[in-house]
C-alpha atoms as a PDB file:
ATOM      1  CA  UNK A   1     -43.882  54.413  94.956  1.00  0.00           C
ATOM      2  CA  UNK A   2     -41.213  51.726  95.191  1.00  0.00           C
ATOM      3  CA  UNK A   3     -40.717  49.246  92.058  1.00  0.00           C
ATOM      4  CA  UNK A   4     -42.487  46.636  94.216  1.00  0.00           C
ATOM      5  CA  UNK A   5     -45.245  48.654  94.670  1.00  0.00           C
ATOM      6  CA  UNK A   6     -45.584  49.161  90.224  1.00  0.00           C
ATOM      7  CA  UNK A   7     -44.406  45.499  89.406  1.00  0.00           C
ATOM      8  CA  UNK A   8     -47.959  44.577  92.323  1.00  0.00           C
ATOM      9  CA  UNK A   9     -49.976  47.286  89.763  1.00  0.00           C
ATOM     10  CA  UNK A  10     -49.096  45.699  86.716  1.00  0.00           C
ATOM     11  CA  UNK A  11     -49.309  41.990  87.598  1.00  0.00           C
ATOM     12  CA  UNK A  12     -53.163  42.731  88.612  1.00  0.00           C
ATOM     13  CA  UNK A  13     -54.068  44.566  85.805  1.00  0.00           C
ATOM     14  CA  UNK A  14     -52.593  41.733  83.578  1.00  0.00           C
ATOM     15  CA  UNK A  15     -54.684  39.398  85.841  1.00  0.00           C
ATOM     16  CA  UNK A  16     -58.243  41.481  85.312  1.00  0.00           C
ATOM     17  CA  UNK A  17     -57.451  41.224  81.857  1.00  0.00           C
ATOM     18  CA  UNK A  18     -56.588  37.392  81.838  1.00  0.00           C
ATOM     19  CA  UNK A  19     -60.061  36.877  83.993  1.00  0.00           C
ATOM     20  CA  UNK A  20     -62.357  39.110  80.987  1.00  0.00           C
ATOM     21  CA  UNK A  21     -60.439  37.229  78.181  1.00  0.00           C
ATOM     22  CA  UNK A  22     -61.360  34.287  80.122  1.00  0.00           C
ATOM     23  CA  UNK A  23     -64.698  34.337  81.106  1.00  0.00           C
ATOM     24  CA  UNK A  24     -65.544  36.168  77.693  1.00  0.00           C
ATOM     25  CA  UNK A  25     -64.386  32.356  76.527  1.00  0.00           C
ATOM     26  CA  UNK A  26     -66.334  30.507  78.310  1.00  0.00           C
ATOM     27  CA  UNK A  27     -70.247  29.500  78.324  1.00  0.00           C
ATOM     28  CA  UNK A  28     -72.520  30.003  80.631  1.00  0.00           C
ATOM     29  CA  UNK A  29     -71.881  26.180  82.019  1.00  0.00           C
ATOM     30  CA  UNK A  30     -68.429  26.714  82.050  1.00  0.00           C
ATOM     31  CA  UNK A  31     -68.521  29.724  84.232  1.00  0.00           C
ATOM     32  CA  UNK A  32     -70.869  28.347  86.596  1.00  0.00           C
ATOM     33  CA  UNK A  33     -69.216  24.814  86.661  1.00  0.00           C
ATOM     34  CA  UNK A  34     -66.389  26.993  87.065  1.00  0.00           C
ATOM     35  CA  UNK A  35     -67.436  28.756  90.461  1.00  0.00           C
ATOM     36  CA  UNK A  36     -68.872  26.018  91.601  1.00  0.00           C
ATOM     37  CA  UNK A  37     -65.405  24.220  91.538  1.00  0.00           C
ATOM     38  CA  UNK A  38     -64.025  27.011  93.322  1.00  0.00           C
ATOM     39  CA  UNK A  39     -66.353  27.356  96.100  1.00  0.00           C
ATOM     40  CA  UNK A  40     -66.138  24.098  97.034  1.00  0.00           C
ATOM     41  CA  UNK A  41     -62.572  24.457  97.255  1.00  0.00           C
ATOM     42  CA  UNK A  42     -63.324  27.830  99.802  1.00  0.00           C
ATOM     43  CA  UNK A  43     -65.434  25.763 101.857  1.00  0.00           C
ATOM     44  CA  UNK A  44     -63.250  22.810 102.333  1.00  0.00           C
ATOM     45  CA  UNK A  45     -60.013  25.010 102.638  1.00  0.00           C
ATOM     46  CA  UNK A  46     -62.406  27.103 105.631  1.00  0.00           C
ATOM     47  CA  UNK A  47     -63.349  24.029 107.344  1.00  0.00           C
ATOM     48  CA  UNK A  48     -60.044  22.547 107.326  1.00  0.00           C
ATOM     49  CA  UNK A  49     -58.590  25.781 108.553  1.00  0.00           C
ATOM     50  CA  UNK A  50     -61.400  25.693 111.600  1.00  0.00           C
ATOM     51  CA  UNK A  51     -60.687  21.973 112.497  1.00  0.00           C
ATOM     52  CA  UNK A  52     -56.854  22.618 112.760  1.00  0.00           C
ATOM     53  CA  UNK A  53     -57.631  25.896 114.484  1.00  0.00           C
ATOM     54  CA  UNK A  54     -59.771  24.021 116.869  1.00  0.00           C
ATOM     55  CA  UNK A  55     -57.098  21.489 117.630  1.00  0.00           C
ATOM     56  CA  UNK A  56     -54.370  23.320 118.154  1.00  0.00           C
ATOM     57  CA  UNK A  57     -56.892  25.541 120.676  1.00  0.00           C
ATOM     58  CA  UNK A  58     -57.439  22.013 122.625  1.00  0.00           C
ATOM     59  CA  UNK A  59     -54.213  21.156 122.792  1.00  0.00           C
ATOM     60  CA  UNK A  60     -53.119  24.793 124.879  1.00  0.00           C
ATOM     61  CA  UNK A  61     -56.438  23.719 127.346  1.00  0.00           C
END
């Protein structure tokens, strides 16, 4: 296993523990307000991603 490969390892365990501390901090509406944020985000970044994936497929027609 190369360094890049343990400094990868230990950068995502630090993150799972970041995400427990965090979500151990927050309420119930936090969390939820939380993932709703985020999933919004998904779905715009998806569509966007689709409409520029459809354009650039028209333009090569």
């Amino acid at each position: 296993m190369n360094a890049d490969d343990q400094v990868s390892k230990i950068m995502a365990e630090m993150g799972r523990r970041g995400g427990l501390a965090r979500s151990r901090s927050l309420t119930a509406k936090q969390r939820r307000e939380s993932a709703i944020k985020a999933s919004k985000a998904a779905a715009k970044a998806r569509m966007l991603k689709a409409k520029a994936k459809k354009k650039h497929a028209g333009e090569q027609a």
